[in-house]
C-alpha atoms as a PDB file:
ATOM      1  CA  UNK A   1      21.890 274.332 -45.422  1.00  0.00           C
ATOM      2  CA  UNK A   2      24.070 276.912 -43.753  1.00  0.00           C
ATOM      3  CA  UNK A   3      22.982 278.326 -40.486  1.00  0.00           C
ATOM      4  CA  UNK A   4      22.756 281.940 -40.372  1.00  0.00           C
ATOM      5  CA  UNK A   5      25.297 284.086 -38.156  1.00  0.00           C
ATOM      6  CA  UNK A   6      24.710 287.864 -36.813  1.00  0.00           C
ATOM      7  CA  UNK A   7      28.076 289.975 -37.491  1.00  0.00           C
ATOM      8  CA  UNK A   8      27.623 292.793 -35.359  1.00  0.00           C
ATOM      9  CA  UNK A   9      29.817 296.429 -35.671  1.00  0.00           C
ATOM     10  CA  UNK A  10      30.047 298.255 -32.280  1.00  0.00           C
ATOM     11  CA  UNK A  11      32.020 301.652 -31.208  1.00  0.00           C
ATOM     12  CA  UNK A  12      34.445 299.497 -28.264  1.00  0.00           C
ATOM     13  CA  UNK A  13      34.521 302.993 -26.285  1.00  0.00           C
ATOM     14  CA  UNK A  14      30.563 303.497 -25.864  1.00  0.00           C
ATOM     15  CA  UNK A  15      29.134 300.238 -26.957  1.00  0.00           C
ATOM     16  CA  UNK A  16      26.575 301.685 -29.305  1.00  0.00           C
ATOM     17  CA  UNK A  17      25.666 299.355 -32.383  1.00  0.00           C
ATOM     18  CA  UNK A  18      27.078 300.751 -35.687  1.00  0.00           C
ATOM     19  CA  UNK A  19      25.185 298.251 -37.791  1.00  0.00           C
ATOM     20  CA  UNK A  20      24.359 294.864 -37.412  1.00  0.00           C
ATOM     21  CA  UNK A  21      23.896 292.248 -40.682  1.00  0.00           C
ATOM     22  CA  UNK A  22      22.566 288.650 -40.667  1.00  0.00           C
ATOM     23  CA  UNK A  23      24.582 286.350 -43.329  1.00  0.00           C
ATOM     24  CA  UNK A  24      23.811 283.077 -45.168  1.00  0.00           C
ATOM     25  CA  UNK A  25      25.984 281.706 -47.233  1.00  0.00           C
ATOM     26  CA  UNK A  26      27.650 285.489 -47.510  1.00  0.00           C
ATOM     27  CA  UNK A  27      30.026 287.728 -46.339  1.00  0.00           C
ATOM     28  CA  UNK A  28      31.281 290.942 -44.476  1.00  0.00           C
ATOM     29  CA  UNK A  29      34.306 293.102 -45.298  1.00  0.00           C
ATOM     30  CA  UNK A  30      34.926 295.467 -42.110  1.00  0.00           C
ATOM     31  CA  UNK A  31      37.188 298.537 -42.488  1.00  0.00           C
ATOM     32  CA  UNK A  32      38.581 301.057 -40.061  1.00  0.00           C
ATOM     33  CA  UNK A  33      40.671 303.990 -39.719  1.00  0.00           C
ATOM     34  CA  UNK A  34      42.490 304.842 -42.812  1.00  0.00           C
ATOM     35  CA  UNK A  35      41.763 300.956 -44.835  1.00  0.00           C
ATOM     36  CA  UNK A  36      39.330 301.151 -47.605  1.00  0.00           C
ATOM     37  CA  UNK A  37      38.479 298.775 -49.961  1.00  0.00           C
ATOM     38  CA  UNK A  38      40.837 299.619 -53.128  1.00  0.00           C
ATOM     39  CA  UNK A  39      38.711 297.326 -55.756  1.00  0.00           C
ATOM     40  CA  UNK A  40      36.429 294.190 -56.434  1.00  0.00           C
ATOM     41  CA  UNK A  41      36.666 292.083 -59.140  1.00  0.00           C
ATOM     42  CA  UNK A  42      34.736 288.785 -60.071  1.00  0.00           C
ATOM     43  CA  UNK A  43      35.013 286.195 -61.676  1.00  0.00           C
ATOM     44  CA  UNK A  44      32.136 283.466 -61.697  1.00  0.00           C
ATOM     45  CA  UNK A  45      31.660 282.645 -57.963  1.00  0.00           C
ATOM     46  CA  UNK A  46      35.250 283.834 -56.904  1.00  0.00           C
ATOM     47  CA  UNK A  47      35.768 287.425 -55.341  1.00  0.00           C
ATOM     48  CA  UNK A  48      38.413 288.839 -55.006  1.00  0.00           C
ATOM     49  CA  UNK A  49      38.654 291.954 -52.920  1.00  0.00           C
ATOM     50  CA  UNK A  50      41.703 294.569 -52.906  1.00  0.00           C
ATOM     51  CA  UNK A  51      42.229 296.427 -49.376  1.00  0.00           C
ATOM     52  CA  UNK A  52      44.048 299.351 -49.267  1.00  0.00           C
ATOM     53  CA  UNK A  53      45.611 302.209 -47.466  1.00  0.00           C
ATOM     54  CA  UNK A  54      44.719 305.943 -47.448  1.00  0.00           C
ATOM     55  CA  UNK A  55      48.094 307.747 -48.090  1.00  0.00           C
ATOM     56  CA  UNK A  56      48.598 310.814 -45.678  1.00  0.00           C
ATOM     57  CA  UNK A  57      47.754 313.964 -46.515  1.00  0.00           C
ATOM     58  CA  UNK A  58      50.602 316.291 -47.438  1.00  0.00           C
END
C-alpha cells in the first residue's frame, strides 16, 4: 500500500498556509502567477493535463 504524503501550499513571503492536502495514491497540480490549467482529458486510468499561459491583456 502507498504511504500517504502531506503537499503543503504556503505564501514564501509570510509563511501563512494556503491549503494543505493529504494524497494516496493521487495527485496535485500547483499553479501560479499567470499558468492555469488549459484542459483535462481521460482516458481509462491515464490523465492527461494541458497547462497553459494567460495571454496579456491588451
Amino acid at each position: 500500500m502507498a504511504e500517504p504524503i502531506k503537499v503543503t501550499v504556503s505564501n514564501p513571503s509570510t509563511g501563512e498556509v494556503l491549503q494543505e492536502r493529504i494524497l494516496v495514491n493521487d495527485y496535485a497540480v500547483v499553479c501560479a502567477g499567470d499558468r492555469y490549467v488549459k484542459s483535462v482529458q481521460i482516458m481509462g486510468s491515464t490523465h492527461m493535463i494541458a497547462v497553459a499561459k494567460e495571454k496579456p491583456n491588451g
